[in-house]
Protein backbone atom coordinates (compact mmCIF):
# COMPACT_ATOMS: atom_id res chain seq x y z
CA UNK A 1 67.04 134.69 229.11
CA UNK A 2 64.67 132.11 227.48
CA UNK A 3 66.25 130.15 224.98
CA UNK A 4 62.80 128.69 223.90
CA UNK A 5 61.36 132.04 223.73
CA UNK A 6 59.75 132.20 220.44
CA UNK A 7 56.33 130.89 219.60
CA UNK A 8 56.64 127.42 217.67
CA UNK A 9 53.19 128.00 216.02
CA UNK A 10 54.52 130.69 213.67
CA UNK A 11 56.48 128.28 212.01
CA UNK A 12 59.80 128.70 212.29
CA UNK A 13 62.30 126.42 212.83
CA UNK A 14 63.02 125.88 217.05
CA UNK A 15 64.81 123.43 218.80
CA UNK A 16 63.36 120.39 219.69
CA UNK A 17 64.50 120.85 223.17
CA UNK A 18 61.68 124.13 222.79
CA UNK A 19 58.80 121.99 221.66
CA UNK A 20 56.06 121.73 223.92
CA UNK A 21 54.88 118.42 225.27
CA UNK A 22 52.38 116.31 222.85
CA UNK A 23 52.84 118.91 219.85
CA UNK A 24 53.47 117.43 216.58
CA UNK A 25 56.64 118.77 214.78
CA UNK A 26 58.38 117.72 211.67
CA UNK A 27 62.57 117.17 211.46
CA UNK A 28 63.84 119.64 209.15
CA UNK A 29 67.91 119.98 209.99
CA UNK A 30 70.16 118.20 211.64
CA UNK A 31 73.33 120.06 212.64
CA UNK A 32 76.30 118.18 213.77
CA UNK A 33 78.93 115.83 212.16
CA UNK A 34 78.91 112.22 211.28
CA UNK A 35 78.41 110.73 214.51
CA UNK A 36 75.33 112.58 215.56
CA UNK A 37 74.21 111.45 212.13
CA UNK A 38 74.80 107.92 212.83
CA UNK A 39 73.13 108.25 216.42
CA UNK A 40 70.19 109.47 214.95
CA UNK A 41 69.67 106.84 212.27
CA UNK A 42 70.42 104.30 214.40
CA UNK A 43 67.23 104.92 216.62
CA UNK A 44 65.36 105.68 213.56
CA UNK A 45 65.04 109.80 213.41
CA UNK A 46 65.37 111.08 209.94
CA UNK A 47 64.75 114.07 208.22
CA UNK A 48 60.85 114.33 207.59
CA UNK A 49 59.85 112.29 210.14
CA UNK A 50 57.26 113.44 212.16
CA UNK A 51 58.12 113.46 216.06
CA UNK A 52 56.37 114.22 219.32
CA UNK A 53 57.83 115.36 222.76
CA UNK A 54 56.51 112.78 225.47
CA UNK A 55 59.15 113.84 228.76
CA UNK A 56 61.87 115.69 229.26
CA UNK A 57 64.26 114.32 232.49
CA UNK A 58 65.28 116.84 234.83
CA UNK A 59 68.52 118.41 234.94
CA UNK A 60 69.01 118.45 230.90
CA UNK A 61 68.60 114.92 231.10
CA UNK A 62 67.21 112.95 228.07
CA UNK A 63 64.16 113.74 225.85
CA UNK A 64 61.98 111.19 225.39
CA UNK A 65 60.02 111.16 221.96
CA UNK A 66 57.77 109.45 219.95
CA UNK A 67 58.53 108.54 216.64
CA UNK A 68 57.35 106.13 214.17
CA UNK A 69 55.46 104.63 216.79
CA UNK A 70 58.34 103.85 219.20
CA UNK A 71 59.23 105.85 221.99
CA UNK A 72 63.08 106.98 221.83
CA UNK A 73 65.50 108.70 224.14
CA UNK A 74 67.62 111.51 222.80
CA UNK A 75 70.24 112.81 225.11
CA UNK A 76 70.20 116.25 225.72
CA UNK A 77 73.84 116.92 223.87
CA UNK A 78 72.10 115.55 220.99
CA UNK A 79 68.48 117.11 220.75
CA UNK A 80 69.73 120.67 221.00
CA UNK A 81 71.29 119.63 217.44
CA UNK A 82 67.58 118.78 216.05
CA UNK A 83 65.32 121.91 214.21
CA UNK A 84 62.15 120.84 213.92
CA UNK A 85 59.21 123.01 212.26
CA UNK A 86 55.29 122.67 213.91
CA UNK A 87 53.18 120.12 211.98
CA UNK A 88 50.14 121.46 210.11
């Protein structure tokens, strides 16, 4: 079963872990508890902030993303916690 299955240009809320390579998408939850929180601010993802999907590492390694201009690895355990909705 395909996890990612539904189409992110319909704009719904997916995953970023589902967002296809150099598609724009905007943060719009954040699940988790304090520390994924914390993680998150500390490299500078907020809700809002627009975000791009450069690479994903094999074997549900990282995700790295673009951000703000800086490129930013999200571990895997972490960017299954990040909704993001398709940029206009």
């Amino acid at each position: 079963m395909n996890i990612c299955a539904e189409n992110p240009m319909q704009n719904k809320l997916i995953k970023i872990t589902c967002l296809s390579f150099g598609i724009a998408a905007r943060i719009v939850r954040i699940e988790g508890g304090q520390t994924v929180w914390e993680r998150l601010n500390e490299v500078g993802l907020h809700i809002g902030d627009r975000i791009t999907v450069i690479r994903r590492a094999p074997l549900h390694g990282p995700l790295l993303v673009q951000c703000n201009g800086q490129d930013i690895a999200i571990s895997s355990s972490i960017a299954v916690k990040i909704f993001v909705q398709v940029a206009a």
